[in-house]
C-alpha atoms as a PDB file:
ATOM      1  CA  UNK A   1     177.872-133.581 110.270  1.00  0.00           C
ATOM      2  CA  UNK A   2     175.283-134.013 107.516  1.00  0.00           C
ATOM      3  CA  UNK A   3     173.870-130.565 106.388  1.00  0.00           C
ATOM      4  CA  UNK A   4     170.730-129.345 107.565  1.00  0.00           C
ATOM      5  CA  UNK A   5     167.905-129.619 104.485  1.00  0.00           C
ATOM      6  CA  UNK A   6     165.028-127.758 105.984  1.00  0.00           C
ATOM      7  CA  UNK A   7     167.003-124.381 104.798  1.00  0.00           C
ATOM      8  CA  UNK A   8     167.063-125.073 101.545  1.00  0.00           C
ATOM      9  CA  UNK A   9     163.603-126.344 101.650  1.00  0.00           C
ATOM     10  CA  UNK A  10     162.696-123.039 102.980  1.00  0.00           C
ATOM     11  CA  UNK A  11     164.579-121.433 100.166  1.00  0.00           C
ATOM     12  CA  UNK A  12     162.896-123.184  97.584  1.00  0.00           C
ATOM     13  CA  UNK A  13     159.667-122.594  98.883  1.00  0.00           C
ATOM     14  CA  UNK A  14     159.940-118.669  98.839  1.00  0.00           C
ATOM     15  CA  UNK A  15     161.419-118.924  95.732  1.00  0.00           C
ATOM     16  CA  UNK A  16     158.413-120.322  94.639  1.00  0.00           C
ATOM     17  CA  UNK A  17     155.848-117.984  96.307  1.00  0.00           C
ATOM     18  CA  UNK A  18     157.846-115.065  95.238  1.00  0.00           C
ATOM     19  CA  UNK A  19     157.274-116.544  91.651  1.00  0.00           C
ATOM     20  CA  UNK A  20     153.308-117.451  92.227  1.00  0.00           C
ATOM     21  CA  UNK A  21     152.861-114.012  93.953  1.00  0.00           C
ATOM     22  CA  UNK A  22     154.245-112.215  91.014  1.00  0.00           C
ATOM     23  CA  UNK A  23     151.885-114.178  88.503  1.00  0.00           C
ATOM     24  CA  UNK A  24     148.737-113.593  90.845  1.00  0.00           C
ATOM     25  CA  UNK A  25     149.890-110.146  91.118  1.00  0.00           C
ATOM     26  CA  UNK A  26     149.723-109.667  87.036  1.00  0.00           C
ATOM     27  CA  UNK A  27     146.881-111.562  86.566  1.00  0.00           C
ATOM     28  CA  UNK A  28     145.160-108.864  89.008  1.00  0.00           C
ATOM     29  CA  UNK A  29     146.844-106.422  87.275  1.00  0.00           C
ATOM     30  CA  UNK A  30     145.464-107.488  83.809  1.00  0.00           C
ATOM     31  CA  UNK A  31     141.569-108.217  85.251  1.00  0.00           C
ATOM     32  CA  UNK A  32     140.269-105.922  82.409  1.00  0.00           C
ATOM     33  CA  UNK A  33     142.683-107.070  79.327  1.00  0.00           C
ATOM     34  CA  UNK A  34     140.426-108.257  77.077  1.00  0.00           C
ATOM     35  CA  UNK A  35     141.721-111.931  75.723  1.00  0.00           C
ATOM     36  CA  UNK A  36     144.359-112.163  78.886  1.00  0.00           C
ATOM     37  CA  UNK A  37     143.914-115.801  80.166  1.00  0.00           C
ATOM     38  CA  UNK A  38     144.614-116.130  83.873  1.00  0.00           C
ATOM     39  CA  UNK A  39     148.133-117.764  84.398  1.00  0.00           C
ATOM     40  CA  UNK A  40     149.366-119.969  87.514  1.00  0.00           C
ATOM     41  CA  UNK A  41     152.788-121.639  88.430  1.00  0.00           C
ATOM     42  CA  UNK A  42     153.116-125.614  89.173  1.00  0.00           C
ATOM     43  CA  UNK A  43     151.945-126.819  92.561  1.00  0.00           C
ATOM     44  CA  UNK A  44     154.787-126.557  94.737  1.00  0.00           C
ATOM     45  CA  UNK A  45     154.696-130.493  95.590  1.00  0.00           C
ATOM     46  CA  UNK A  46     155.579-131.242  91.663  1.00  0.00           C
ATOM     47  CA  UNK A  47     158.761-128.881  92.246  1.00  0.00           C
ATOM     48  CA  UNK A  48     159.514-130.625  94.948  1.00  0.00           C
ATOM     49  CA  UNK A  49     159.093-133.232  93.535  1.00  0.00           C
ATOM     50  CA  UNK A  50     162.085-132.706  90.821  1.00  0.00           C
ATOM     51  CA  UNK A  51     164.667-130.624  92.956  1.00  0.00           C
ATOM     52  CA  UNK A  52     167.427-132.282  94.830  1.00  0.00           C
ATOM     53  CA  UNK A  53     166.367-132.188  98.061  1.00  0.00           C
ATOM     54  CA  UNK A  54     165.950-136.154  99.195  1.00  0.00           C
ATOM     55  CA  UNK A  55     164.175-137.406 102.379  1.00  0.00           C
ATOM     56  CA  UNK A  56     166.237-139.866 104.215  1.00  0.00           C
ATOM     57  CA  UNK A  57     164.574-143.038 105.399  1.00  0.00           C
ATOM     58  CA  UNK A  58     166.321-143.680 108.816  1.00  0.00           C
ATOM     59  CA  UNK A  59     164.242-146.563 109.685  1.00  0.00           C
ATOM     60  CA  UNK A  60     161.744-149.259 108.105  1.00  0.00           C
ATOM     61  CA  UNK A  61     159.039-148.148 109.326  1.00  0.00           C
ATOM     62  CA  UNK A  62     158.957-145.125 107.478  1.00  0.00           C
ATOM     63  CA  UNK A  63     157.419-143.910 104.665  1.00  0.00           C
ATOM     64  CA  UNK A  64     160.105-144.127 101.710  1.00  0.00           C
ATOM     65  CA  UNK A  65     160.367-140.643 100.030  1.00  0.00           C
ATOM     66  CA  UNK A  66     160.153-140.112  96.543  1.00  0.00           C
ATOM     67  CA  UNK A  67     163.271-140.211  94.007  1.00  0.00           C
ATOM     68  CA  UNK A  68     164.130-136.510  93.626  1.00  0.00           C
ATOM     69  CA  UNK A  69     166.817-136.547  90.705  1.00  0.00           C
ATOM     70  CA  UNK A  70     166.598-133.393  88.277  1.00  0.00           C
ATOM     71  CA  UNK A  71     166.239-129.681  89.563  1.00  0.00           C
ATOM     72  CA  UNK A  72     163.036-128.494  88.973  1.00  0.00           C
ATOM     73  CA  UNK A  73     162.032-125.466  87.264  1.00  0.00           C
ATOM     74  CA  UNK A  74     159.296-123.554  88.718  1.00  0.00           C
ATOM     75  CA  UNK A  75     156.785-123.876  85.259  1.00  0.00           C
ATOM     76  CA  UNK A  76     154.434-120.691  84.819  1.00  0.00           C
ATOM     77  CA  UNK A  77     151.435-121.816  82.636  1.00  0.00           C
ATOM     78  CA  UNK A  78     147.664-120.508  82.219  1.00  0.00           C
ATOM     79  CA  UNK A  79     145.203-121.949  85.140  1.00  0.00           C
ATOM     80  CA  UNK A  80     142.408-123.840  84.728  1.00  0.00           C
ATOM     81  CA  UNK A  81     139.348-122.206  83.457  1.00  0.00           C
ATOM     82  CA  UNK A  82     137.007-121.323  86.643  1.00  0.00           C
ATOM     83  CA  UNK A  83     133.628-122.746  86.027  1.00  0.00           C
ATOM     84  CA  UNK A  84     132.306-119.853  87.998  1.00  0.00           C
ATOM     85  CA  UNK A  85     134.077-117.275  85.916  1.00  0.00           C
ATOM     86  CA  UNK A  86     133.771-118.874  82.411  1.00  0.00           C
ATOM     87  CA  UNK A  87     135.588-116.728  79.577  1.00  0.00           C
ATOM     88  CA  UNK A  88     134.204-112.874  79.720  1.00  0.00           C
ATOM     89  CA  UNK A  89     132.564-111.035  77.045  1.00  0.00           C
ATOM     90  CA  UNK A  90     136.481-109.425  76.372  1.00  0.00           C
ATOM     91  CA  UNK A  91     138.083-113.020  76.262  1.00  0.00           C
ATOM     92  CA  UNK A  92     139.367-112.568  79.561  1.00  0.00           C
ATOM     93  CA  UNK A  93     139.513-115.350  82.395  1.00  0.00           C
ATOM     94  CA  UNK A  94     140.609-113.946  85.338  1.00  0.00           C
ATOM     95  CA  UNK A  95     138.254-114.117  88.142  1.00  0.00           C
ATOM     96  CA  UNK A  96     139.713-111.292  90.842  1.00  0.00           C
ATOM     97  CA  UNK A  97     137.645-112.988  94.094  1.00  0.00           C
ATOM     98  CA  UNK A  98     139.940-116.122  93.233  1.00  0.00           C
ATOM     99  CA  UNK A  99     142.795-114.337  92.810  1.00  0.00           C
ATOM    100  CA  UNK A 100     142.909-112.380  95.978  1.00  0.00           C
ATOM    101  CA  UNK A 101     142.373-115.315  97.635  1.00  0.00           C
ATOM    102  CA  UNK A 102     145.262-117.043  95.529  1.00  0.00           C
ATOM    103  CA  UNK A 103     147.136-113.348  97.248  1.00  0.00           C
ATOM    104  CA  UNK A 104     145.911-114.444 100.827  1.00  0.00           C
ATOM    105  CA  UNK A 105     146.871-118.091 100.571  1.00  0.00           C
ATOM    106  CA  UNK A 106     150.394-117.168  99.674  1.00  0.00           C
ATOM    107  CA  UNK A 107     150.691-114.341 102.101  1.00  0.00           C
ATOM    108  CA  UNK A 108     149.814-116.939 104.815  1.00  0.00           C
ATOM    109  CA  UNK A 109     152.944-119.734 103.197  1.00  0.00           C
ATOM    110  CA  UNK A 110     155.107-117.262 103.372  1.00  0.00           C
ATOM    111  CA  UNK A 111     154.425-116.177 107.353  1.00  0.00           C
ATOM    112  CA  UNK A 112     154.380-120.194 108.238  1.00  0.00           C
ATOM    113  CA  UNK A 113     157.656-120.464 106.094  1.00  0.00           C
ATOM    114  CA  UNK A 114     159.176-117.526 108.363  1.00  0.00           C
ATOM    115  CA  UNK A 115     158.252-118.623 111.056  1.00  0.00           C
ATOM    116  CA  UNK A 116     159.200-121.805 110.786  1.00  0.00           C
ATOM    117  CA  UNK A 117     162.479-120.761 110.021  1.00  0.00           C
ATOM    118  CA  UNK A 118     162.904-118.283 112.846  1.00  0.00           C
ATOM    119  CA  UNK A 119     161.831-121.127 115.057  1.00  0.00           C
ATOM    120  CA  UNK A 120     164.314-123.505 114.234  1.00  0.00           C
ATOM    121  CA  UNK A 121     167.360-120.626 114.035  1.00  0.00           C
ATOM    122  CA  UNK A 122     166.002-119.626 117.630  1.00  0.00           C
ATOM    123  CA  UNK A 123     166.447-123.836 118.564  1.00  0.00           C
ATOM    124  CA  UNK A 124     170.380-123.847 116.446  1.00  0.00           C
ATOM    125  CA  UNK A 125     171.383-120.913 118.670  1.00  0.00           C
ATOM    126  CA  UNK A 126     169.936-121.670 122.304  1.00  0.00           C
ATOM    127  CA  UNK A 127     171.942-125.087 121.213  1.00  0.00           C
ATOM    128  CA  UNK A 128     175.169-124.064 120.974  1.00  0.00           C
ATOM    129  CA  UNK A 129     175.289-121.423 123.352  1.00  0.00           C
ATOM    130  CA  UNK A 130     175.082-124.435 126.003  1.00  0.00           C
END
């Protein structure tokens, strides 16, 4: 029996909002720092994109998945400069409408990733209890 990937997937994924949520969460924190520049973590797709989870191509037809080969390191670096926003009088760059929304977007991954994962534990159960 091969092992079931979409756990570790899962993993990963919170591992990665926890991370993003804790750099939103400082750059809210640091709004009125003067010089703090805004920081943001690498799309999840690139560290996907590196970690060892591979998609198996069962059939031709199929889209062939990429060539995941090194773990990936989730890569904290400063986010791109909101046009809106601009630097601030203090040298600051953190715009807080975008950030709360960064706060909402991740809120919402996390509840699909949940529930995506209580969905499929409900389906392994009502499996082998027949």
């Amino acid at each position: 029996m091969q092992p079931i990937q979409l756990f570790d997937l899962a993993s990963r994924q919170a591992e990665w909002l926890t991370i993003r949520q804790q750099v939103v969460a400082g750059n809210i924190a640091n709004a009125n720092t003067p010089k703090f520049r805004a920081k943001d973590v690498t799309p999840f797709d690139a560290v996907l994109d590196r970690s060892e989870i591979t998609m198996a191509r069962t059939n031709p037809a199929h889209l062939s998945g990429n060539d995941f080969s090194a773990s990936g390191d989730i890569d904290v670096k400063d986010a791109a400069l909101d046009q809106e926003i601009g630097i601030q009088e203090s040298g600051n760059t953190v715009g807080l409408a975008e950030e709360l929304s960064k706060s909402g977007e991740i809120k919402r991954q996390y509840e699909l990733n949940t529930s995506l994962i209580s969905s499929f534990n409900r389906m392994m159960l009502m499996t082998v209890r027949k």
